[in-house]
Protein backbone atom coordinates (compact mmCIF):
# COMPACT_ATOMS: atom_id res chain seq x y z
CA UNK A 1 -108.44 -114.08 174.75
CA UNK A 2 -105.14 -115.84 173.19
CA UNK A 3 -104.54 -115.60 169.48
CA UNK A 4 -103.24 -118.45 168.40
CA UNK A 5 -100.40 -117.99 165.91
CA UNK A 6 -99.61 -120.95 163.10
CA UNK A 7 -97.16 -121.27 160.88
CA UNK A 8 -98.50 -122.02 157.62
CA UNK A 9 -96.01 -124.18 155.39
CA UNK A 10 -95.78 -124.15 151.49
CA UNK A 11 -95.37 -127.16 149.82
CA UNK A 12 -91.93 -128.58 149.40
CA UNK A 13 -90.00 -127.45 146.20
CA UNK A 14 -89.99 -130.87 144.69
CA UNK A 15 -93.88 -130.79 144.86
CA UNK A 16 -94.36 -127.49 142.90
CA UNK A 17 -91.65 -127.96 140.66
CA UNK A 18 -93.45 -132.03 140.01
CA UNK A 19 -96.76 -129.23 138.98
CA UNK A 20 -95.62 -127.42 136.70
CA UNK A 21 -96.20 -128.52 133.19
CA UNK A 22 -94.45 -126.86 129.62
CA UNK A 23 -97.91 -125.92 127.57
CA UNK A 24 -97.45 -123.71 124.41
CA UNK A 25 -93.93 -123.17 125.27
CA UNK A 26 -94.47 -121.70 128.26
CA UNK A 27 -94.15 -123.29 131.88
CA UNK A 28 -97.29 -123.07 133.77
CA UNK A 29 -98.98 -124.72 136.74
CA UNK A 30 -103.29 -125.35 136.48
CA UNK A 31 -105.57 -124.39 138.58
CA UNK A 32 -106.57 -127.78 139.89
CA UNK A 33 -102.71 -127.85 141.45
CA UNK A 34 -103.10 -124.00 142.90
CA UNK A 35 -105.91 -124.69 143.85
CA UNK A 36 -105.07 -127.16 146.38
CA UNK A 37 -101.47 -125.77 147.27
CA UNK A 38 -103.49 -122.34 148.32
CA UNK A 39 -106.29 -125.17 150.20
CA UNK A 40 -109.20 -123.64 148.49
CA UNK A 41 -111.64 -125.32 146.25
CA UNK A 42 -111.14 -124.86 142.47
CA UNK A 43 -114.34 -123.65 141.80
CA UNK A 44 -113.19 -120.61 144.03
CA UNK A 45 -109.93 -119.91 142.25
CA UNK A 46 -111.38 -119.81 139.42
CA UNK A 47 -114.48 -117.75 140.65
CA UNK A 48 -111.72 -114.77 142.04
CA UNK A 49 -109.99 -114.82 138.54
CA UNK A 50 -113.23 -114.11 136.77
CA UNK A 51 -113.97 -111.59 138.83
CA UNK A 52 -110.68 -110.09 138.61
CA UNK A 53 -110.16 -110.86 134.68
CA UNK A 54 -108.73 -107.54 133.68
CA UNK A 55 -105.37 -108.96 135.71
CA UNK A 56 -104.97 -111.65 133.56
CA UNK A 57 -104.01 -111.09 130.39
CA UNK A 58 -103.48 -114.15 128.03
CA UNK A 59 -100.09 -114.23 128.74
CA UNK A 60 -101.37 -114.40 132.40
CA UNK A 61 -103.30 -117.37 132.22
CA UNK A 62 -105.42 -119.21 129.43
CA UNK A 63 -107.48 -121.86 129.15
CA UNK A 64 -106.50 -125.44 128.10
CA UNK A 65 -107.78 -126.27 124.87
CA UNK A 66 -109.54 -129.77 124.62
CA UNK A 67 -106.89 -131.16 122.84
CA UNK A 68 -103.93 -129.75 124.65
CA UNK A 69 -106.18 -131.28 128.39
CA UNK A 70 -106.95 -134.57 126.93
CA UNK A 71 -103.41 -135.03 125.45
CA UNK A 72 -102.41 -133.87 129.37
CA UNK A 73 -104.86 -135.86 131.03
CA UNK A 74 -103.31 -138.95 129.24
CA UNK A 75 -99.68 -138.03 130.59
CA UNK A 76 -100.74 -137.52 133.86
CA UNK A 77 -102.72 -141.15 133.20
CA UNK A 78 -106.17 -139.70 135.06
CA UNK A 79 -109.62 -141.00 134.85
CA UNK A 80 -111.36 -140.20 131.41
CA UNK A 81 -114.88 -140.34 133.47
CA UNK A 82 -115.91 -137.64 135.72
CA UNK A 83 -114.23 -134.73 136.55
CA UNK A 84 -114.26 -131.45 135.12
CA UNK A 85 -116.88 -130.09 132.94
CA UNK A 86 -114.74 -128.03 131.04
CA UNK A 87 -110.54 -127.68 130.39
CA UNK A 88 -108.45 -126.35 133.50
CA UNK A 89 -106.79 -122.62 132.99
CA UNK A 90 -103.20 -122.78 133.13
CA UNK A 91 -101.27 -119.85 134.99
CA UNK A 92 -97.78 -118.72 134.06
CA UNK A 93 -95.20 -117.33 136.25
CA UNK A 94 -96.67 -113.67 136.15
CA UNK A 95 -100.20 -115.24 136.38
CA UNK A 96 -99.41 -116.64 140.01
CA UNK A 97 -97.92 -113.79 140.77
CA UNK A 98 -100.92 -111.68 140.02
CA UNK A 99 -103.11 -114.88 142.05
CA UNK A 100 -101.09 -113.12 144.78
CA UNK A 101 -103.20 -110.01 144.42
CA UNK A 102 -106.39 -111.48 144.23
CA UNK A 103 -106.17 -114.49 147.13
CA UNK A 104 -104.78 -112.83 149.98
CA UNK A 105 -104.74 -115.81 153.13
CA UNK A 106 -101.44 -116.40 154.71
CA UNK A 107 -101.73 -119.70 152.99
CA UNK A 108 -101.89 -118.04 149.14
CA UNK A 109 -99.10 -115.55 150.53
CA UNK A 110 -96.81 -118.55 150.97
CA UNK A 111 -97.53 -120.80 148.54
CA UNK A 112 -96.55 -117.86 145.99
CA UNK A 113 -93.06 -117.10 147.72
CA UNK A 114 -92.55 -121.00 147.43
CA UNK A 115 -93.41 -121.22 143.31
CA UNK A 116 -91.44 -117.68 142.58
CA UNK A 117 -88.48 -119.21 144.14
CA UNK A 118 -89.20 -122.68 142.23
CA UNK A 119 -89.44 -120.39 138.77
CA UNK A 120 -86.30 -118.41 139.96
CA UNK A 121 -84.12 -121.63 140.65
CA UNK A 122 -85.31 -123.13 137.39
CA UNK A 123 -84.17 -120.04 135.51
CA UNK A 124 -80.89 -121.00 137.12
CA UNK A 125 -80.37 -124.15 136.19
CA UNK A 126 -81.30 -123.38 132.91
CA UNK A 127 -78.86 -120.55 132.35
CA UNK A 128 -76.39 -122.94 134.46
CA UNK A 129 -77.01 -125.85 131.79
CA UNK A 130 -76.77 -123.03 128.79
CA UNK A 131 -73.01 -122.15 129.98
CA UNK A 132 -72.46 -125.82 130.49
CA UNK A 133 -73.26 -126.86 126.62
CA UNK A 134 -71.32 -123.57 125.38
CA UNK A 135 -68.06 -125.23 127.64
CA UNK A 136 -68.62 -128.76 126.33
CA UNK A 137 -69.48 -127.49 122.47
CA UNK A 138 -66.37 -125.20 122.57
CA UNK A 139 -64.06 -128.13 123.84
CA UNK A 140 -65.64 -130.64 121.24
CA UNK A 141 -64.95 -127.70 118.47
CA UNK A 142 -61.08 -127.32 120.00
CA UNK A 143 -60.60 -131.01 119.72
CA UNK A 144 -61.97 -131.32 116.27
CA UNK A 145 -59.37 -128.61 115.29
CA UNK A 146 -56.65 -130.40 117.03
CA UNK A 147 -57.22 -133.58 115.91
CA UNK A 148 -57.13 -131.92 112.25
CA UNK A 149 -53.36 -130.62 113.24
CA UNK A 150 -52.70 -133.99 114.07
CA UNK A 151 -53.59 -135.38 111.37
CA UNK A 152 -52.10 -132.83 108.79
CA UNK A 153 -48.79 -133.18 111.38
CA UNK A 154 -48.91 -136.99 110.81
CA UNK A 155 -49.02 -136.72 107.18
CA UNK A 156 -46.53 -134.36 107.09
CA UNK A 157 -44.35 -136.68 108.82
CA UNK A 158 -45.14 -139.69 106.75
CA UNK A 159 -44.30 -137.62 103.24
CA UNK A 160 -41.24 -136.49 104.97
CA UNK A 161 -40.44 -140.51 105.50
CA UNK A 162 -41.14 -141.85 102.14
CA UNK A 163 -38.53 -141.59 99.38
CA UNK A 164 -38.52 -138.54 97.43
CA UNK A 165 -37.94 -140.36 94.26
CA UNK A 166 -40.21 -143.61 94.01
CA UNK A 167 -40.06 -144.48 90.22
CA UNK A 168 -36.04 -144.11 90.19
CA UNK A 169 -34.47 -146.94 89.54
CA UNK A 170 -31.81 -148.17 92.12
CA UNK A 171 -28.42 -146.58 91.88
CA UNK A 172 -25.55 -148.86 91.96
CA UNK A 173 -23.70 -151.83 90.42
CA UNK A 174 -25.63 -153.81 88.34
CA UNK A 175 -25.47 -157.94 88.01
């Protein structure tokens, strides 16, 4: 009997990096959106992370508070009827890592190499936009200093061309 081999492939970049939303200062991606990268039901996500809870510390994963899902739910402009029962959990870079551990299809396998390297190249262009304002604050800071030697060379200049003695009066033959 033939095996037949597939290839599974992750979602493009654009599309996890499009998921993942800044909650409580932290970037995460919900469960709804792992859910169908790793093409398994929600329900079952979240059934393996229950059963696994010791691996997911708060800093992990949480859960959406109403406010913080209907404030998100009116960003993402979705349906206020139907739906979920209760507010999605939201996993953070070390939280999908640890889904890693507790989904284990080819499918989960790459859909985690494709987020890490979507976290890893936003921590790049992050640091990469960091450097970039230091360079532009550090030439705005260098022009504000030369354009304060220009000016103090300008009126240095313009003292040096006025007459020394302005009340004086004019020396000279006198009509």
């Amino acid at each position: 009997m033939k095996k037949i081999i597939t290839t599974i492939q992750p979602p493009p970049e654009e599309g996890v990096f499009s998921k993942i939303y800044l909650l409580r200062n932290q970037k995460v991606l919900l469960d709804e959106d792992l859910a169908a990268m790793y093409g398994v039901a929600t329900r079952a996500l979240n059934q393996a992370v229950k059963r696994n809870a010791d691996r997911f510390p708060e800093d992990f994963m949480f859960q959406l508070s109403e406010e913080e899902y209907s404030n998100l739910k009116s960003q993402l402009v979705t349906s206020s009827w139907g739906g979920r029962r209760k507010p999605p959990l939201a996993f953070t870079e070390q939280g999908v890592s640890m889904l890693s551990s507790v989904l284990r299809s080819e499918q989960a396998i790459a859909v985690n190499i494709q987020i890490m390297r979507v976290f890893v190249k936003m921590r790049r262009m992050i640091s990469e936009y960091k450097e970039l304002l230091e360079k532009i604050e550090s030439i705005e800071a260098d022009q504000i200093t030369q354009d304060d030697r220009i000016t103090e060379i300008y009126n240095i200049i313009k003292s040096l061309l006025e007459p020394i003695y302005k009340d004086r009066p004019p020396v000279g033959f006198k009509q």
